[in-house]
PDB file of N, CA and C in Angstrom:
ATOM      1  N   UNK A   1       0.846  -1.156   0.000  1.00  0.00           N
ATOM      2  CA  UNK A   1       0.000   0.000   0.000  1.00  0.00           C
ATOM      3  C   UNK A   1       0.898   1.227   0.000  1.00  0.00           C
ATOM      4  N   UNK A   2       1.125   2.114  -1.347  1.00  0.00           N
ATOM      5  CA  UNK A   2       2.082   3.128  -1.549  1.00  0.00           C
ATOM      6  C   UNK A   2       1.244   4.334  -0.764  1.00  0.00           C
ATOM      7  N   UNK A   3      -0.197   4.191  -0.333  1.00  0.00           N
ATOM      8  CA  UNK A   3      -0.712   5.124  -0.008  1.00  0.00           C
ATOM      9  C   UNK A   3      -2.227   5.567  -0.509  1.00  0.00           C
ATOM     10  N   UNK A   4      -3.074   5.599   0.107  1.00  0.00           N
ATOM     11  CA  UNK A   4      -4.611   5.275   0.060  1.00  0.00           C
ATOM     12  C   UNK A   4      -4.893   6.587  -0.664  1.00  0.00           C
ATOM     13  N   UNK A   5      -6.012   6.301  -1.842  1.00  0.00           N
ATOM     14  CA  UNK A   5      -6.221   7.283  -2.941  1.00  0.00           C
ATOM     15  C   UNK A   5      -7.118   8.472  -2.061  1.00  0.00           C
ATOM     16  N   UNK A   6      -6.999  10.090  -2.742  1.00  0.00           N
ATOM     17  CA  UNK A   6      -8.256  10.564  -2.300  1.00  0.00           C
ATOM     18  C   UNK A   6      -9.322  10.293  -1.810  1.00  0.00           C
ATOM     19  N   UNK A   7     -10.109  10.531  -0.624  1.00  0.00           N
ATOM     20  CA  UNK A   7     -11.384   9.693  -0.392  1.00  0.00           C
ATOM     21  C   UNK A   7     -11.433   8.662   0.395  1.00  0.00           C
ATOM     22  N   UNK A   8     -10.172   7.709   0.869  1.00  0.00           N
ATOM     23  CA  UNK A   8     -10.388   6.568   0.925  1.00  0.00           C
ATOM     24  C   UNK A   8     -11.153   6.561   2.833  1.00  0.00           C
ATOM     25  N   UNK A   9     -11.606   6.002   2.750  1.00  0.00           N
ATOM     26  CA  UNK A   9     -12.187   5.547   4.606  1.00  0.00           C
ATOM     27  C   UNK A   9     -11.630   4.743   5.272  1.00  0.00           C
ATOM     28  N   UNK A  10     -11.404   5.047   6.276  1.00  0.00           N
ATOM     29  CA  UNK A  10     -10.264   3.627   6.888  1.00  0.00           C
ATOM     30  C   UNK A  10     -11.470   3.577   7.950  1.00  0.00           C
ATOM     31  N   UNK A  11     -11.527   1.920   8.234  1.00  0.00           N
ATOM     32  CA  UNK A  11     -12.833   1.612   9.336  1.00  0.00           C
ATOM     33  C   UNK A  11     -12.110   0.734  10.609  1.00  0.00           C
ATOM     34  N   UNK A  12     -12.389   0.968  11.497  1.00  0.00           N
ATOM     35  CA  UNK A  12     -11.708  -0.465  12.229  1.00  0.00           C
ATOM     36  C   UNK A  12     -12.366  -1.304  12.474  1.00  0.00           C
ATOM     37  N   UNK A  13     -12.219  -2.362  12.889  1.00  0.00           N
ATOM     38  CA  UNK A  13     -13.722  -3.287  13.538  1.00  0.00           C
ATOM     39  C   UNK A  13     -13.550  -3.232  14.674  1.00  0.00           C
ATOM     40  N   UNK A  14     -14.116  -3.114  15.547  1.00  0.00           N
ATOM     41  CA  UNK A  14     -14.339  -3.274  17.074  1.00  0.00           C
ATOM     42  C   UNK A  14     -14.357  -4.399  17.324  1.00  0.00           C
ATOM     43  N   UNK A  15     -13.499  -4.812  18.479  1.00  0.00           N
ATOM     44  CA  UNK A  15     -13.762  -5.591  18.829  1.00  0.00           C
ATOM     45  C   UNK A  15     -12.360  -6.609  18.352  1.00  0.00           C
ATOM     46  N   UNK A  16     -12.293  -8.103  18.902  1.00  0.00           N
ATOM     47  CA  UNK A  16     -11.195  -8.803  18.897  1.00  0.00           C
ATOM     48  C   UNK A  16     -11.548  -9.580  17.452  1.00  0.00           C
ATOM     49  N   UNK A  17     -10.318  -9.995  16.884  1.00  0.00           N
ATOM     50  CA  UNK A  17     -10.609 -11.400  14.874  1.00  0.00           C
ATOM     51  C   UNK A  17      -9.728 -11.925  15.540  1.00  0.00           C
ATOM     52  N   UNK A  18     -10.314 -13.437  15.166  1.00  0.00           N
ATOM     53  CA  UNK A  18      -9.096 -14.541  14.775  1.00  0.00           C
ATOM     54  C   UNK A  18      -8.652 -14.303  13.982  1.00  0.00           C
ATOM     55  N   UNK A  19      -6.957 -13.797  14.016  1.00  0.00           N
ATOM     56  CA  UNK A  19      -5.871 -13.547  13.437  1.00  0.00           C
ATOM     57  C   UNK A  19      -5.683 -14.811  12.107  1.00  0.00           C
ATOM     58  N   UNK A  20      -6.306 -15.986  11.995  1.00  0.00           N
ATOM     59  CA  UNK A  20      -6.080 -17.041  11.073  1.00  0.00           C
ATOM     60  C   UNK A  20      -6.740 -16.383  10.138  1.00  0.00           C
ATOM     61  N   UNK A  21      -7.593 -15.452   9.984  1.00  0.00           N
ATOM     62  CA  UNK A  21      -8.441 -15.346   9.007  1.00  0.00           C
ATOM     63  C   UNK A  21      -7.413 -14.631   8.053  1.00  0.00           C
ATOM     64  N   UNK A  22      -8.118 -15.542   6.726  1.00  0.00           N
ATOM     65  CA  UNK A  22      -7.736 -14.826   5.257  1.00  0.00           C
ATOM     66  C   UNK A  22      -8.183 -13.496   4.634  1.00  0.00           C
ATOM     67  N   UNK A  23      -7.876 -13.365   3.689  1.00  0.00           N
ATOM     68  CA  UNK A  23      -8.576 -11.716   2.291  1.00  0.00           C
ATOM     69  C   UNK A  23      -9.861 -12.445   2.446  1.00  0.00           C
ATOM     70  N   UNK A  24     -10.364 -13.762   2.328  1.00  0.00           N
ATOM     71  CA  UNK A  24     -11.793 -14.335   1.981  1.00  0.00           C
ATOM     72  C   UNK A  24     -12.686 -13.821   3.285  1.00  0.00           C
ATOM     73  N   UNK A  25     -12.172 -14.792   4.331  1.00  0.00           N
ATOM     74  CA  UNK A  25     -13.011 -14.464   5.996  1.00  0.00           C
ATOM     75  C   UNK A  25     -13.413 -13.125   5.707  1.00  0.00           C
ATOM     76  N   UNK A  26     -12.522 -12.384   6.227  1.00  0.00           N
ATOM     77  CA  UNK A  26     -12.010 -10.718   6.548  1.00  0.00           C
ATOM     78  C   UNK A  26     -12.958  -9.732   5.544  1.00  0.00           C
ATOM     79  N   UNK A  27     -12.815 -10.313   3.884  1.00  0.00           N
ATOM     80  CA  UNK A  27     -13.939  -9.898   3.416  1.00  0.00           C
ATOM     81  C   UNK A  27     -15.597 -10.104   3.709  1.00  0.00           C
ATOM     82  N   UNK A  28     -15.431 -11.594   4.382  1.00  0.00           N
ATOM     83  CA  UNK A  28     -16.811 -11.690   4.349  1.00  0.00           C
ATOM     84  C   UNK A  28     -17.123 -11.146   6.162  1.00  0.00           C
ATOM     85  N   UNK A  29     -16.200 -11.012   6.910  1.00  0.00           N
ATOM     86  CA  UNK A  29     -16.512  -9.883   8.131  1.00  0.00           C
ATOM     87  C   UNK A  29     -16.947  -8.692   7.838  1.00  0.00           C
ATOM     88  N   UNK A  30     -16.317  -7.963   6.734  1.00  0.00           N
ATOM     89  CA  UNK A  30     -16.789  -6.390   6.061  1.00  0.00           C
ATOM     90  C   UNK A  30     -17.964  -6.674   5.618  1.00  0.00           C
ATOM     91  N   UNK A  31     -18.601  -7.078   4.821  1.00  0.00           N
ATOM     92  CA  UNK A  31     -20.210  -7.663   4.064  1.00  0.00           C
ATOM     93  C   UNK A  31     -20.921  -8.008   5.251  1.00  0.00           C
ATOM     94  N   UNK A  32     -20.647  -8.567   6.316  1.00  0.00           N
ATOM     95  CA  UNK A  32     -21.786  -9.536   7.175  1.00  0.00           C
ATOM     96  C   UNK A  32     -21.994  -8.159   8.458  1.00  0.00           C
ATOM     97  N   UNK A  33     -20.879  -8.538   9.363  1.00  0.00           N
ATOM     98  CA  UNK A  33     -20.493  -7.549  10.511  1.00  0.00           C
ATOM     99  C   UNK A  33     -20.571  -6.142  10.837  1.00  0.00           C
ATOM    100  N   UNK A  34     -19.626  -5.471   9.634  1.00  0.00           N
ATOM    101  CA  UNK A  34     -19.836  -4.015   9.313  1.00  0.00           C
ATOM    102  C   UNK A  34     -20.488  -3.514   8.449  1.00  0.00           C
ATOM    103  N   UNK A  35     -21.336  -4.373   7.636  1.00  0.00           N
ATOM    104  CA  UNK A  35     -22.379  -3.863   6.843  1.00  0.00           C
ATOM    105  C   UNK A  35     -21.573  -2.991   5.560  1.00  0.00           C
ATOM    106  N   UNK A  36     -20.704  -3.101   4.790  1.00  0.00           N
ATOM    107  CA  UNK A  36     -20.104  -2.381   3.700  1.00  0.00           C
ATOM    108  C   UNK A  36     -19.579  -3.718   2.783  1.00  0.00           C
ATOM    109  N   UNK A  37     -19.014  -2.809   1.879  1.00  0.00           N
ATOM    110  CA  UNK A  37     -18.414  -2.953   0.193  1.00  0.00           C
ATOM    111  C   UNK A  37     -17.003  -2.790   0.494  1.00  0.00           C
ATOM    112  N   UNK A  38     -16.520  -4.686   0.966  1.00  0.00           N
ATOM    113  CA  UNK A  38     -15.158  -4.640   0.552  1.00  0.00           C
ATOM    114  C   UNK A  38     -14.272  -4.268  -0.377  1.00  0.00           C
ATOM    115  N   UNK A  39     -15.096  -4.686  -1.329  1.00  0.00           N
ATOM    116  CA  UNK A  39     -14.648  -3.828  -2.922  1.00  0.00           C
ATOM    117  C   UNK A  39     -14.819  -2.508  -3.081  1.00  0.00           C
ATOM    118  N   UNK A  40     -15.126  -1.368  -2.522  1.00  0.00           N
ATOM    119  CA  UNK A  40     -15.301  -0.049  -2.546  1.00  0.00           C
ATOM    120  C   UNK A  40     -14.281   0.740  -2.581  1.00  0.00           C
ATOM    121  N   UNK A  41     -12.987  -0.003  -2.028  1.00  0.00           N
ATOM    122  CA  UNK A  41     -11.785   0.877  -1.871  1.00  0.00           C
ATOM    123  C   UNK A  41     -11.312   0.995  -0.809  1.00  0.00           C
ATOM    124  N   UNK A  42     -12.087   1.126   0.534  1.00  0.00           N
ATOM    125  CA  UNK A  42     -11.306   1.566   1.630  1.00  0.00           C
ATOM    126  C   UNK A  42     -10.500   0.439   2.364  1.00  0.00           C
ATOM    127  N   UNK A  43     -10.468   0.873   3.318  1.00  0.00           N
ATOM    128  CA  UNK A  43      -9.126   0.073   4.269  1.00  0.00           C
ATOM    129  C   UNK A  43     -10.360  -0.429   5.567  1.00  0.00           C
ATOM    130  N   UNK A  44     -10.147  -1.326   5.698  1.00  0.00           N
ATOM    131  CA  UNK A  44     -10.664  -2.101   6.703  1.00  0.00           C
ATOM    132  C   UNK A  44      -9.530  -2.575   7.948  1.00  0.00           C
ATOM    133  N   UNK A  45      -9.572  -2.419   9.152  1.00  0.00           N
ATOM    134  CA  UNK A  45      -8.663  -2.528  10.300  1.00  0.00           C
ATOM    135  C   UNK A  45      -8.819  -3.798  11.038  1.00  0.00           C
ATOM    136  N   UNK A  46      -8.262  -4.653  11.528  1.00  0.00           N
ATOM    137  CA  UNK A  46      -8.886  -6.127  12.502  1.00  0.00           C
ATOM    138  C   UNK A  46      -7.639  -5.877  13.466  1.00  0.00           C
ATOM    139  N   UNK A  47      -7.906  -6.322  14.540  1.00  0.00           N
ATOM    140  CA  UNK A  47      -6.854  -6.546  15.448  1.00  0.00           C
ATOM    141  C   UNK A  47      -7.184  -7.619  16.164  1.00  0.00           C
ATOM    142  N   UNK A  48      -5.673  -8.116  16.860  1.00  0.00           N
ATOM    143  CA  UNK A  48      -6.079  -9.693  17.458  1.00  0.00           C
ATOM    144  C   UNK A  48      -6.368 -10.075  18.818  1.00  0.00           C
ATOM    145  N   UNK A  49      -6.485 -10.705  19.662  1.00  0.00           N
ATOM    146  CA  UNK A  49      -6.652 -10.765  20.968  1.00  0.00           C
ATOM    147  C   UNK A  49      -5.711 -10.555  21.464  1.00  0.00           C
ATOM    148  N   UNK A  50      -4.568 -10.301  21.486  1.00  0.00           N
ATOM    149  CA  UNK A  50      -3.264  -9.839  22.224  1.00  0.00           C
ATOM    150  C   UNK A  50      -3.283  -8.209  22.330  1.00  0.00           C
ATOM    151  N   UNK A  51      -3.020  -8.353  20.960  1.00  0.00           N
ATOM    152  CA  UNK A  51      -3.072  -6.438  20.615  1.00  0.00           C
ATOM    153  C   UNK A  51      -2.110  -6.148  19.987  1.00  0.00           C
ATOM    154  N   UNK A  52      -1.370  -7.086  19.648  1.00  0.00           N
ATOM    155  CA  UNK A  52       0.118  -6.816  19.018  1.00  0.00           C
ATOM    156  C   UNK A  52       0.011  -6.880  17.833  1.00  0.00           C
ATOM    157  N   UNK A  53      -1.255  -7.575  16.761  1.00  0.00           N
ATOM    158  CA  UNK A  53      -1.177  -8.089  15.466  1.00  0.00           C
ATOM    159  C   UNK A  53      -1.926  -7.117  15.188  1.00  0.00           C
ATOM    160  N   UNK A  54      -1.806  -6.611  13.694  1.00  0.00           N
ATOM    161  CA  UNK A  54      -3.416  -5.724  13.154  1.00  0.00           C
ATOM    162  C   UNK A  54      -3.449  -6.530  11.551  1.00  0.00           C
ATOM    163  N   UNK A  55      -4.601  -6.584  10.579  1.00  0.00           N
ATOM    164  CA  UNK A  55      -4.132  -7.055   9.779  1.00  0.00           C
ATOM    165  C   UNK A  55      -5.177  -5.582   8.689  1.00  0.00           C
ATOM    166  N   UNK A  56      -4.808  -5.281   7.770  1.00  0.00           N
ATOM    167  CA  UNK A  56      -5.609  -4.425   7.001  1.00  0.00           C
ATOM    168  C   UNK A  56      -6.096  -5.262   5.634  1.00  0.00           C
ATOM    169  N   UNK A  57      -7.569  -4.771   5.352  1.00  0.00           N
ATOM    170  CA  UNK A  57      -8.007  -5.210   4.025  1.00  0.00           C
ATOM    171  C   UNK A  57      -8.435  -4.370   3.524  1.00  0.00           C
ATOM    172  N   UNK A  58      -7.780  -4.423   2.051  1.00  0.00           N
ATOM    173  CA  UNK A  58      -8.191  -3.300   0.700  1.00  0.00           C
ATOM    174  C   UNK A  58      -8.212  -3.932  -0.559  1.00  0.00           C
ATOM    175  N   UNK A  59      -9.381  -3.021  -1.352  1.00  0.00           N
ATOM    176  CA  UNK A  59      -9.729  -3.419  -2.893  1.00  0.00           C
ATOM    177  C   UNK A  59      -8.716  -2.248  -3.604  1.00  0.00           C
ATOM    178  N   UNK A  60      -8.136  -2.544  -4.299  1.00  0.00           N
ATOM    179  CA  UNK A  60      -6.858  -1.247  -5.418  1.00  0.00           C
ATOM    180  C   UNK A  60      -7.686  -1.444  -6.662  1.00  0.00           C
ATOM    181  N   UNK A  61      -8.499  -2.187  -6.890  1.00  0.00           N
ATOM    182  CA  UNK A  61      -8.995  -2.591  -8.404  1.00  0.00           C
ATOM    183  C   UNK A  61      -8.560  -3.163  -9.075  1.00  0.00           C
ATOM    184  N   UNK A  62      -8.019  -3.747  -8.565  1.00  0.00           N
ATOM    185  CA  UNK A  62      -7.614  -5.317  -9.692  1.00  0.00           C
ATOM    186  C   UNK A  62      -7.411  -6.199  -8.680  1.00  0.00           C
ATOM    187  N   UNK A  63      -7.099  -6.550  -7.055  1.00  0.00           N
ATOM    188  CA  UNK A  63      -7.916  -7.433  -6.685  1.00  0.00           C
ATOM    189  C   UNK A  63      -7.808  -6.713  -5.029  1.00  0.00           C
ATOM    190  N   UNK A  64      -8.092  -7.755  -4.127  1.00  0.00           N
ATOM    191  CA  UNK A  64      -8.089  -7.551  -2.675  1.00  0.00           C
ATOM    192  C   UNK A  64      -6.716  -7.773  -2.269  1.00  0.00           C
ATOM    193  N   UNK A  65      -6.153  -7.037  -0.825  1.00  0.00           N
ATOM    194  CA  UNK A  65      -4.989  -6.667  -0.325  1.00  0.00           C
ATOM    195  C   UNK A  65      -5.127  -6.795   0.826  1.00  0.00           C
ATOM    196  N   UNK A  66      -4.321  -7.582   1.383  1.00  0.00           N
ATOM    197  CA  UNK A  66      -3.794  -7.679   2.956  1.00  0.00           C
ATOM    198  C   UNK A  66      -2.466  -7.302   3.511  1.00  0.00           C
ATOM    199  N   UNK A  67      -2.560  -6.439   4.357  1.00  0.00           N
ATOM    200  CA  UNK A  67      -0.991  -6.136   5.112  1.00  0.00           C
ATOM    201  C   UNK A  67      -1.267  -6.340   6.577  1.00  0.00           C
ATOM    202  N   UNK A  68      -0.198  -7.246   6.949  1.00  0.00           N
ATOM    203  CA  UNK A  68      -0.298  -7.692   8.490  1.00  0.00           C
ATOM    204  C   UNK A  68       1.185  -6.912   8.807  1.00  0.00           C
ATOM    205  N   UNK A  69       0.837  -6.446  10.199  1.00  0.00           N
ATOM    206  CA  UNK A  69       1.932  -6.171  11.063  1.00  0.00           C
ATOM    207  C   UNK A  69       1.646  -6.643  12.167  1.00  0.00           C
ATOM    208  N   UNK A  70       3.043  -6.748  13.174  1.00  0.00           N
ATOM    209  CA  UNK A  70       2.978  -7.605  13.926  1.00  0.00           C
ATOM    210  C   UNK A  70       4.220  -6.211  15.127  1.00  0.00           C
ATOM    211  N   UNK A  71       3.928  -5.431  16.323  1.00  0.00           N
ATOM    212  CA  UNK A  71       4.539  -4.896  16.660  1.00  0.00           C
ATOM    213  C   UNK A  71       5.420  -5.610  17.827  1.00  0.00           C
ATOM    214  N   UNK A  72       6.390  -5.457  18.108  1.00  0.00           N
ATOM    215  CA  UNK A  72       7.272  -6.135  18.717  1.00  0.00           C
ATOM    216  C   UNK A  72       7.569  -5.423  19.755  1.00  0.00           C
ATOM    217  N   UNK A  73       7.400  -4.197  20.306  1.00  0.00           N
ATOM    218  CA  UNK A  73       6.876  -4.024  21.631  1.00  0.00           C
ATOM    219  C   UNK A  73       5.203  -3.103  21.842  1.00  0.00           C
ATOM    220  N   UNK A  74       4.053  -3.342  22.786  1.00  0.00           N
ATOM    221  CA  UNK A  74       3.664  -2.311  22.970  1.00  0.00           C
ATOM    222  C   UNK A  74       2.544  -3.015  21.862  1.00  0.00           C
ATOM    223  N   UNK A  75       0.761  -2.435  22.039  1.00  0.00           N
ATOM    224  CA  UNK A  75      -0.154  -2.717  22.225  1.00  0.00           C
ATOM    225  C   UNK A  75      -0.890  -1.635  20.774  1.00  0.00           C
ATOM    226  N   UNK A  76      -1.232  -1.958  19.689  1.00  0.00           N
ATOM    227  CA  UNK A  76      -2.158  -1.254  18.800  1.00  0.00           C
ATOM    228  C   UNK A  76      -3.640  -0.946  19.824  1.00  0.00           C
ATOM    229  N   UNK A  77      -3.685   0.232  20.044  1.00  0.00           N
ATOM    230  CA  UNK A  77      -4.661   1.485  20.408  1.00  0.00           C
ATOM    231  C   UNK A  77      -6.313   1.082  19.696  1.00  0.00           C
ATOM    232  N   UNK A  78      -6.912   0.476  20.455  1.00  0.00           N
ATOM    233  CA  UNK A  78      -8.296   0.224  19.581  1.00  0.00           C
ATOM    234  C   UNK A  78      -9.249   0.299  20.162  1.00  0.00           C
ATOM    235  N   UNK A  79     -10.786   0.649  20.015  1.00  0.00           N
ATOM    236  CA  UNK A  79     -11.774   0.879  20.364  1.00  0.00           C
ATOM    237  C   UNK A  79     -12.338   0.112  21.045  1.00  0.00           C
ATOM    238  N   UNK A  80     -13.239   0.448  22.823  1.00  0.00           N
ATOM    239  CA  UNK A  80     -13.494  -0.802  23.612  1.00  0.00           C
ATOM    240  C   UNK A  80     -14.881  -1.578  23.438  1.00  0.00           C
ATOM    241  N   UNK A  81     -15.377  -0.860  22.218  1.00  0.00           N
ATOM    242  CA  UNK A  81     -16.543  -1.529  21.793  1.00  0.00           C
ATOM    243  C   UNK A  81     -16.437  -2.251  21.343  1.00  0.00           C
ATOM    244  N   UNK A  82     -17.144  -3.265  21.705  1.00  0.00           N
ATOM    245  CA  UNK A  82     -17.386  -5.157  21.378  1.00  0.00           C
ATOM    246  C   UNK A  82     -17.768  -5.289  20.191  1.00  0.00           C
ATOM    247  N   UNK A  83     -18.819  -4.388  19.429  1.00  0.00           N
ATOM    248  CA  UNK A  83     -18.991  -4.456  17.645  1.00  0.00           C
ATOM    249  C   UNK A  83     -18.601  -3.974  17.256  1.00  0.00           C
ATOM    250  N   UNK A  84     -19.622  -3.531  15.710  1.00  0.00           N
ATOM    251  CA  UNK A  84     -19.257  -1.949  14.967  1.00  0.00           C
ATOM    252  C   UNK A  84     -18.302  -1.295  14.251  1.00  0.00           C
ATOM    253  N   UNK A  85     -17.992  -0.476  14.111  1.00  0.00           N
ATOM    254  CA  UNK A  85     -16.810  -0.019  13.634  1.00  0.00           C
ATOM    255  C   UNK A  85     -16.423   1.499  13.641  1.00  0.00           C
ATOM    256  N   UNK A  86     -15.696   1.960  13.580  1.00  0.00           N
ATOM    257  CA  UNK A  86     -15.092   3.292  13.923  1.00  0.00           C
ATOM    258  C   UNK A  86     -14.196   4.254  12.901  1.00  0.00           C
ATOM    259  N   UNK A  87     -14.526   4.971  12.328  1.00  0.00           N
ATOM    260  CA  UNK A  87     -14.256   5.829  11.100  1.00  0.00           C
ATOM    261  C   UNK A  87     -12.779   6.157  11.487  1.00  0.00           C
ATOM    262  N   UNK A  88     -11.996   6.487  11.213  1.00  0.00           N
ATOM    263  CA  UNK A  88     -10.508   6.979  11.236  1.00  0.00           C
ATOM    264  C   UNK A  88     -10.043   7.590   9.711  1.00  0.00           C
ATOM    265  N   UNK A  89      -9.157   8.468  10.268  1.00  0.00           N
ATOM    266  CA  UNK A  89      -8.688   9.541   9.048  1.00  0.00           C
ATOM    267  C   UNK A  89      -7.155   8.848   8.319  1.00  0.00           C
ATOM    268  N   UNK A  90      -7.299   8.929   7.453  1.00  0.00           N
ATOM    269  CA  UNK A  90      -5.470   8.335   6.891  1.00  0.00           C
ATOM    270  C   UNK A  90      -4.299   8.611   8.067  1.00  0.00           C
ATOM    271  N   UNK A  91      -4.451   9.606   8.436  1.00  0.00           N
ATOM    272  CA  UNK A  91      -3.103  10.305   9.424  1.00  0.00           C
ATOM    273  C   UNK A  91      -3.649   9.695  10.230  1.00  0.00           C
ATOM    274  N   UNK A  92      -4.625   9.138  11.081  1.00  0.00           N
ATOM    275  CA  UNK A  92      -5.204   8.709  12.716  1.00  0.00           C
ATOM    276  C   UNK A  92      -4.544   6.693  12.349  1.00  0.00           C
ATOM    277  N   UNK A  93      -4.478   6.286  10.740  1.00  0.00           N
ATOM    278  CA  UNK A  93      -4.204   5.052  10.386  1.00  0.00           C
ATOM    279  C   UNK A  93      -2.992   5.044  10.630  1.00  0.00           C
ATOM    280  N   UNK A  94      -2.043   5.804   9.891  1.00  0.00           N
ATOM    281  CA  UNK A  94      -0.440   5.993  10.161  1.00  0.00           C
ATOM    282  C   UNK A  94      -0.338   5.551  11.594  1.00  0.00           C
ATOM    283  N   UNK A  95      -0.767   6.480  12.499  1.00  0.00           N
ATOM    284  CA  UNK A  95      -0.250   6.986  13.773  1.00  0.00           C
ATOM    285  C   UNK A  95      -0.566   5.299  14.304  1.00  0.00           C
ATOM    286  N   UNK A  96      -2.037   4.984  13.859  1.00  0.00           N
ATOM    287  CA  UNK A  96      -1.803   3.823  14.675  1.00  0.00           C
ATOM    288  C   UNK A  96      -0.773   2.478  14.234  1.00  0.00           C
ATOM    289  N   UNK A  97      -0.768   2.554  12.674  1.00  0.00           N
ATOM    290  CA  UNK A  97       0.205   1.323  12.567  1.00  0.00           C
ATOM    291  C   UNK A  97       1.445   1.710  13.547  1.00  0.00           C
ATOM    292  N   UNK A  98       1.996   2.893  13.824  1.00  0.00           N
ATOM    293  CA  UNK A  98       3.165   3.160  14.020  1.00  0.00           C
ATOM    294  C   UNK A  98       3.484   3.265  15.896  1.00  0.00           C
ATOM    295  N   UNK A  99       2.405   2.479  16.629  1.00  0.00           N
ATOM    296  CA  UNK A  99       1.672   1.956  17.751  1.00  0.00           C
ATOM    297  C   UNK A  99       1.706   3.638  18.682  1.00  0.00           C
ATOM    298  N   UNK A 100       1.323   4.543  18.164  1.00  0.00           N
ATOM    299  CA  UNK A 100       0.457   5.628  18.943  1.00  0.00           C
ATOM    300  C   UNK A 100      -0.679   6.102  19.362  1.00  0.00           C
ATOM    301  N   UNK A 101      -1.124   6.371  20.182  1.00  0.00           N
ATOM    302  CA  UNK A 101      -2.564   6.646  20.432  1.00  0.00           C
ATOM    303  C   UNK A 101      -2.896   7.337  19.658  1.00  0.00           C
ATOM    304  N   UNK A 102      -3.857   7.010  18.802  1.00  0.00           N
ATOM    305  CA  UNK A 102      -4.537   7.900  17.517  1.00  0.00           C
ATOM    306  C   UNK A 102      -5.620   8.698  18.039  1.00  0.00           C
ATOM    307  N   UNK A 103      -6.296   8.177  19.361  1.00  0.00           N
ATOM    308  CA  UNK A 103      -6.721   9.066  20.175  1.00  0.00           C
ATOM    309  C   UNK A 103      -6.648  10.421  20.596  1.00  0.00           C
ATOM    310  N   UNK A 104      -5.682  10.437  21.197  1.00  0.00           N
ATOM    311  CA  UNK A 104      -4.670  11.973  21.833  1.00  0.00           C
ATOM    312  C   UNK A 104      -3.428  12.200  21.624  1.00  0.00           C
ATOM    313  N   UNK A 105      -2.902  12.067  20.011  1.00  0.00           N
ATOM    314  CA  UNK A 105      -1.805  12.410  19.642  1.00  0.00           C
ATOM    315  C   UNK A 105      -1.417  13.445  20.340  1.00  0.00           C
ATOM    316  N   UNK A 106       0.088  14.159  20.948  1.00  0.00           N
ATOM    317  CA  UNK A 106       0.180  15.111  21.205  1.00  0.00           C
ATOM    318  C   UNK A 106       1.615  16.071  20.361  1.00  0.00           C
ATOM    319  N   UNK A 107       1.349  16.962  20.769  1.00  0.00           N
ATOM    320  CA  UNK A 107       2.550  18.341  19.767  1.00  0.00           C
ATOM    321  C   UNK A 107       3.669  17.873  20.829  1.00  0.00           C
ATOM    322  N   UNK A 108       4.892  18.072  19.602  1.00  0.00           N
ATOM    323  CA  UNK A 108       6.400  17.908  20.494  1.00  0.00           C
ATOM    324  C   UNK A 108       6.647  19.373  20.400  1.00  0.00           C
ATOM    325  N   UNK A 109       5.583  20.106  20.077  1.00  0.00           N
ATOM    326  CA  UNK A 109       6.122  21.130  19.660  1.00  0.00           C
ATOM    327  C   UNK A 109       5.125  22.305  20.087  1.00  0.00           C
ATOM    328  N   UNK A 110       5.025  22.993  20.963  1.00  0.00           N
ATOM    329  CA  UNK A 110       4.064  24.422  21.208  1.00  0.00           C
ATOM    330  C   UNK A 110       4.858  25.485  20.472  1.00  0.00           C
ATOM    331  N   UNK A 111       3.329  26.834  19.999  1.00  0.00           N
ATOM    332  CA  UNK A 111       3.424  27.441  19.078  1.00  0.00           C
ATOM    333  C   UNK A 111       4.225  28.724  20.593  1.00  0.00           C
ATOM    334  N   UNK A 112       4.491  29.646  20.194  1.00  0.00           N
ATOM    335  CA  UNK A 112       4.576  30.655  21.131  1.00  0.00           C
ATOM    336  C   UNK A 112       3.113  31.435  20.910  1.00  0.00           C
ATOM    337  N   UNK A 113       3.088  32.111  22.519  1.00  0.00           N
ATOM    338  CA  UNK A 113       1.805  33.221  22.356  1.00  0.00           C
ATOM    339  C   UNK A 113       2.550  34.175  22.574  1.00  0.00           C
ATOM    340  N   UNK A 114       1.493  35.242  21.555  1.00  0.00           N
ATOM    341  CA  UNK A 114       1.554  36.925  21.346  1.00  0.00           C
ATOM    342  C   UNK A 114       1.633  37.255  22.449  1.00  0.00           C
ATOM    343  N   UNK A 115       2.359  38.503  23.046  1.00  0.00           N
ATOM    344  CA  UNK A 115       1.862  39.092  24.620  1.00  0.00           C
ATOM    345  C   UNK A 115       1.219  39.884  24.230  1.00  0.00           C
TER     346      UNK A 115
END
């Protein structure tokens, strides 16, 4: 994934996946579970019962796409609702592959104030 086109929606699923699941399962979790069009384009989010695995599913148009990461210290940031799913912005996706709270990112950096 060089980088999600204009538009794209990143969703997470709430809630814990068996990490065994394939592009097939995972698609048919998006259709059944979250009620959408795997094929639509966007990015779909799963995470595993640990918290360490996430796996993403996407349509590019010519077929379906999976990228698993696996973080090696420290816990992917996810929603404590048991269903459903949860809208996220491209930059809120980054932050989380990159295991930050996409929640309450914070500035390393304050602006100065005018006196």
């Amino acid at each position: 994934m060089i980088g999600p086109r204009a538009g794209t929606r990143v969703w997470l699923a709430a809630g814990v996946t068996d990490m065994r699941c394939g592009i097939d399962s995972l698609a048919a979790k998006v259709q059944m579970a979250l009620t959408q069009d795997p094929y639509a384009g966007h990015v779909f989010a799963f995470r595993g019962r640990r918290g360490d695995l996430v796996k993403l599913l996407w349509s590019d148009g010519d077929g379906m796409c999976m990228l698993t990461k696996r973080l090696e210290r420290g816990r992917f940031v996810w929603p404590m609702a048991d269903s459903g799913s949860v809208s996220l912005s491209v930059a809120q996706l980054s932050m989380l592959l990159e295991g930050i709270d996409w929640r309450r990112p914070e500035r390393t950096w304050q602006p100065s104030r005018a006196a």
